[in-house]
N, C-alpha and C. Protein backbone atom coordinates (compact mmCIF):
# COMPACT_ATOMS: atom_id res chain seq x y z
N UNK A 1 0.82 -1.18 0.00
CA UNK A 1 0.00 0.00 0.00
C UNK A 1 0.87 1.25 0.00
N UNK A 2 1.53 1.19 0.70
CA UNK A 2 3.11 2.30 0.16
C UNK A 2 3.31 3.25 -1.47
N UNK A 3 3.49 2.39 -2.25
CA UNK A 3 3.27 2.98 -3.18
C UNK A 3 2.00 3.13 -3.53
N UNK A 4 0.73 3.57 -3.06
CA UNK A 4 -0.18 3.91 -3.53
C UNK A 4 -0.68 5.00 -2.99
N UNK A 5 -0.24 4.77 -1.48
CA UNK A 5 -0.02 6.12 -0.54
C UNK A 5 0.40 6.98 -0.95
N UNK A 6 1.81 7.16 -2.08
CA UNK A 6 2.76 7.78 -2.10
C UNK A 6 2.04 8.09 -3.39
N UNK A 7 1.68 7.10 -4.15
CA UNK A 7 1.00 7.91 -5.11
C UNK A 7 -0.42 8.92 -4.77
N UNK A 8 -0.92 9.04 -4.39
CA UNK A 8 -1.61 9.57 -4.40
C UNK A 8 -1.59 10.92 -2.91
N UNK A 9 -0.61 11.11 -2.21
CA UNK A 9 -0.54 11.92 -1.82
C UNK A 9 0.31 12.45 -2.56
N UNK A 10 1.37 12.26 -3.42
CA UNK A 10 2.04 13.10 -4.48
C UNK A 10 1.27 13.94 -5.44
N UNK A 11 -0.04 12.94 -6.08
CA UNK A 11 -0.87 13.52 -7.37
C UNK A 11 -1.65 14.75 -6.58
N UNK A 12 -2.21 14.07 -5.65
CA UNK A 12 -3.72 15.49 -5.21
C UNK A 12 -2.88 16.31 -4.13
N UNK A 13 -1.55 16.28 -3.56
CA UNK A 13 -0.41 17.33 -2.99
C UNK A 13 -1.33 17.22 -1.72
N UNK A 14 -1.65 15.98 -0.88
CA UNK A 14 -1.62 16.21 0.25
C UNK A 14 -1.13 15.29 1.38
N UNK A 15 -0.97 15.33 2.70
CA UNK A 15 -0.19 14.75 3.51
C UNK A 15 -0.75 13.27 3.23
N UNK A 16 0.18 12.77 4.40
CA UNK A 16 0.32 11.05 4.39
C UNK A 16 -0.84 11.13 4.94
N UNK A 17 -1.42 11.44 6.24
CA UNK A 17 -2.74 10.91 6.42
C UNK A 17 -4.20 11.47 5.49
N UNK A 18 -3.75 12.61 5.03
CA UNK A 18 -4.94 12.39 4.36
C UNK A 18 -5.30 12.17 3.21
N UNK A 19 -4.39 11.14 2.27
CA UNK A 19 -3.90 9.95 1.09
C UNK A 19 -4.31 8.83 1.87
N UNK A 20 -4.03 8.85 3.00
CA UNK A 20 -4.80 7.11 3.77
C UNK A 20 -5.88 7.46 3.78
N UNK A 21 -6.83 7.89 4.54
CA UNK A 21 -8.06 8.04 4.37
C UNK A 21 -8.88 8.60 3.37
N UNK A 22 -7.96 9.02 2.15
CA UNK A 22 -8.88 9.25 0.71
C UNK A 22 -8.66 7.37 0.52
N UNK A 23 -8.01 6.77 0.31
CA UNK A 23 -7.60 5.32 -0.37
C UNK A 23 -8.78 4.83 0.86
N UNK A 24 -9.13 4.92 1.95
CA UNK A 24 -9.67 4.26 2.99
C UNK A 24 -11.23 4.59 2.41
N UNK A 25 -11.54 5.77 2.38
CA UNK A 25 -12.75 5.58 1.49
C UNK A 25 -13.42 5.11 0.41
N UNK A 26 -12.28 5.15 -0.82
CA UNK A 26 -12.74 4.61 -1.88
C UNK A 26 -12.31 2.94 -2.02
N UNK A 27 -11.87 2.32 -1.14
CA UNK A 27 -11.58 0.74 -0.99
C UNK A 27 -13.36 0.32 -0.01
N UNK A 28 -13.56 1.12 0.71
CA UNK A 28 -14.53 1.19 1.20
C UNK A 28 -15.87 1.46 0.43
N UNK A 29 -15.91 2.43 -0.46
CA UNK A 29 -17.00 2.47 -1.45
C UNK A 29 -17.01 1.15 -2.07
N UNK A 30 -15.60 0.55 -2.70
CA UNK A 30 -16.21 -0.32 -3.89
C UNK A 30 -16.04 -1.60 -3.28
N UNK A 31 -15.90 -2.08 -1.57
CA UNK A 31 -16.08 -3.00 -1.38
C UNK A 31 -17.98 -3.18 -0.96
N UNK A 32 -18.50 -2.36 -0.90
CA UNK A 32 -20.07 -1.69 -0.75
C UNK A 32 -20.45 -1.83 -2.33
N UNK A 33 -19.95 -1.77 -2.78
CA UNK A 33 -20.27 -1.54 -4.77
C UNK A 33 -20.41 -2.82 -5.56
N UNK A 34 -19.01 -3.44 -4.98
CA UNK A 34 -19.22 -4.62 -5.97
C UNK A 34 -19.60 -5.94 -5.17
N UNK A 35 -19.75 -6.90 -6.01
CA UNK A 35 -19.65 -8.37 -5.38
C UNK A 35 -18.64 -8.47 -4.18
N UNK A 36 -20.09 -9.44 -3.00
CA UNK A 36 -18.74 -9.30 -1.65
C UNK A 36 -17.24 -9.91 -1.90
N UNK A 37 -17.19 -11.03 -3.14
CA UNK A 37 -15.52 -11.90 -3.04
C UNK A 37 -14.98 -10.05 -3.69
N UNK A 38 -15.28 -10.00 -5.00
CA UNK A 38 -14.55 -9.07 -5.79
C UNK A 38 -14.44 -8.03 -4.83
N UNK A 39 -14.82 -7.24 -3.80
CA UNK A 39 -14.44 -6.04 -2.71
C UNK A 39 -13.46 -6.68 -1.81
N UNK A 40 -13.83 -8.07 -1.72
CA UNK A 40 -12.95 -8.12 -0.59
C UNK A 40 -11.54 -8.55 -0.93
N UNK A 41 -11.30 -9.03 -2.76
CA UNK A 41 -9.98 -9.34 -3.29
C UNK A 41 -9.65 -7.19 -3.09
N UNK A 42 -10.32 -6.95 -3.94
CA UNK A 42 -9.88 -4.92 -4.33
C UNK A 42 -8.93 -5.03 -2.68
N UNK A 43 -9.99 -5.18 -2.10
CA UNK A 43 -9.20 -4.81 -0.44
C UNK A 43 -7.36 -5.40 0.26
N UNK A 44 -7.83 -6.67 -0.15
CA UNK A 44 -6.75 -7.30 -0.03
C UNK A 44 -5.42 -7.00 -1.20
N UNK A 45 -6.08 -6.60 -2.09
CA UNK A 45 -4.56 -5.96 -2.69
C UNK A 45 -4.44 -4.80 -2.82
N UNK A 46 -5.07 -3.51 -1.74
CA UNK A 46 -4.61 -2.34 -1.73
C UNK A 46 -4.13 -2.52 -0.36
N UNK A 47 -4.19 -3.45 0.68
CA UNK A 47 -3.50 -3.60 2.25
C UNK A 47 -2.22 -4.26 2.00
N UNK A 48 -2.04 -4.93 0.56
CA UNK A 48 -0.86 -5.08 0.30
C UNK A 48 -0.79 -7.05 0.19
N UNK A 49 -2.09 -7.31 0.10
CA UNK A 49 -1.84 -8.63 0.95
C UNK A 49 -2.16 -9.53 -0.36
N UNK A 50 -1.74 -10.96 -0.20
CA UNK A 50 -2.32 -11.55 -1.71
C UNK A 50 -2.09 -11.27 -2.61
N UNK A 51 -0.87 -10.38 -3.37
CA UNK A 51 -0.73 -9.96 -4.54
C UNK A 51 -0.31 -11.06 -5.61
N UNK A 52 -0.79 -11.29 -6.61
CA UNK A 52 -0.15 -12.23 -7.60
C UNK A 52 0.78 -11.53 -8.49
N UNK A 53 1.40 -12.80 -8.33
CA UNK A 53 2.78 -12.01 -9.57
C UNK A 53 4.01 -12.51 -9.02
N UNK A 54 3.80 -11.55 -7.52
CA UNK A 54 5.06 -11.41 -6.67
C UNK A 54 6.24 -10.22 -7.06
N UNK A 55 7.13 -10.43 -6.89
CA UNK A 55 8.47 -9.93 -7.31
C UNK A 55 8.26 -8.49 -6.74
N UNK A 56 9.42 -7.82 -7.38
CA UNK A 56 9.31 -5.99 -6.63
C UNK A 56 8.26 -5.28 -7.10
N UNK A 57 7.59 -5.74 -8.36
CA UNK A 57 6.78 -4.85 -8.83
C UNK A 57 5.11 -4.48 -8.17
N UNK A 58 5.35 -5.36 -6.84
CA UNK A 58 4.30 -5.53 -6.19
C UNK A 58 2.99 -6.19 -6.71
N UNK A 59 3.22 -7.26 -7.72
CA UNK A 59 2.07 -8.00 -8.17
C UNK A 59 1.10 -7.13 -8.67
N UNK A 60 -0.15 -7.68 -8.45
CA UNK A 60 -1.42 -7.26 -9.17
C UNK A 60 -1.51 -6.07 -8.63
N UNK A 61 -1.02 -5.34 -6.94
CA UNK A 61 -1.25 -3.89 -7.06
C UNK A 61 -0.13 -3.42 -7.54
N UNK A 62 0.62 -3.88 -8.36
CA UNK A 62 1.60 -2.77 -8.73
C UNK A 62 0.81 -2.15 -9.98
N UNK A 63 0.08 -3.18 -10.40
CA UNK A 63 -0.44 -3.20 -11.60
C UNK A 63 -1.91 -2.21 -11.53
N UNK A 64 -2.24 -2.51 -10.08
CA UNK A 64 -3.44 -0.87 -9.80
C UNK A 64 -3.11 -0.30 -9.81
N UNK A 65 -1.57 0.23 -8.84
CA UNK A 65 -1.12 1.68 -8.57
C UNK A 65 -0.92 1.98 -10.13
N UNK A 66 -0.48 1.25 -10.84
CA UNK A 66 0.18 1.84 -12.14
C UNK A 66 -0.71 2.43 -12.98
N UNK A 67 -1.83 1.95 -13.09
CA UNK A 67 -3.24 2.02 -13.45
C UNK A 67 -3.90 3.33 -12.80
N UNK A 68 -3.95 3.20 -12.07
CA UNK A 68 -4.20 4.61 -10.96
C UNK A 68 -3.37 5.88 -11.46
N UNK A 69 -2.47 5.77 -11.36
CA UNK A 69 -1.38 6.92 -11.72
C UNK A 69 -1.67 7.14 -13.27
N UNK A 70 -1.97 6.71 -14.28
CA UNK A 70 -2.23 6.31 -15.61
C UNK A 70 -3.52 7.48 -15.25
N UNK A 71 -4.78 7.18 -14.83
CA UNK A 71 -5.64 7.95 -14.28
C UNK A 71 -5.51 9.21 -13.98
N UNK A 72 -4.42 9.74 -12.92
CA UNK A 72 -4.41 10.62 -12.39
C UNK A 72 -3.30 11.59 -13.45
N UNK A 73 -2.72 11.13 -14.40
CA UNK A 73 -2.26 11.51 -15.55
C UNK A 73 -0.23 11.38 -14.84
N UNK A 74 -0.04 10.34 -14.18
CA UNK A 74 0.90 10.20 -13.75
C UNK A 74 1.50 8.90 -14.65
């Protein structure tokens, strides 16, 4: 979750805690949004946990954050 923290308190220029609790809400919306397995995988790979792949690139969330940042025009 580190790099997603970091992304996104870099993009919208605000502190570490309040990049956790923007990411804390919207993991929270779309575990409310989607199917309970599919919210509760989203969840588990923005806490960092379960990632497939492995290696440094941080698995499947490296592959959100990257995605994310892609989004945020990063």
């Amino acid at each position: 979750m580190d790099k997603l923290l970091e992304l996104v308190q870099e993009k919208a220029g605000i502190s570490a805690d309040q990049a956790q609790k923007a990411i804390e809400a919207v993991v929270g919306f779309m575990k409310d949004k989607l199917p309970g397995p599919i919210g509760d995988q989203v969840a588990k790979f923005v806490d960092g946990g379960d990632d497939e792949g492995g290696g440094d690139d941080g698995g499947m969330l490296g592959g959100i954050t990257d995605k994310l940042g892609g989004m945020l025009g990063g």
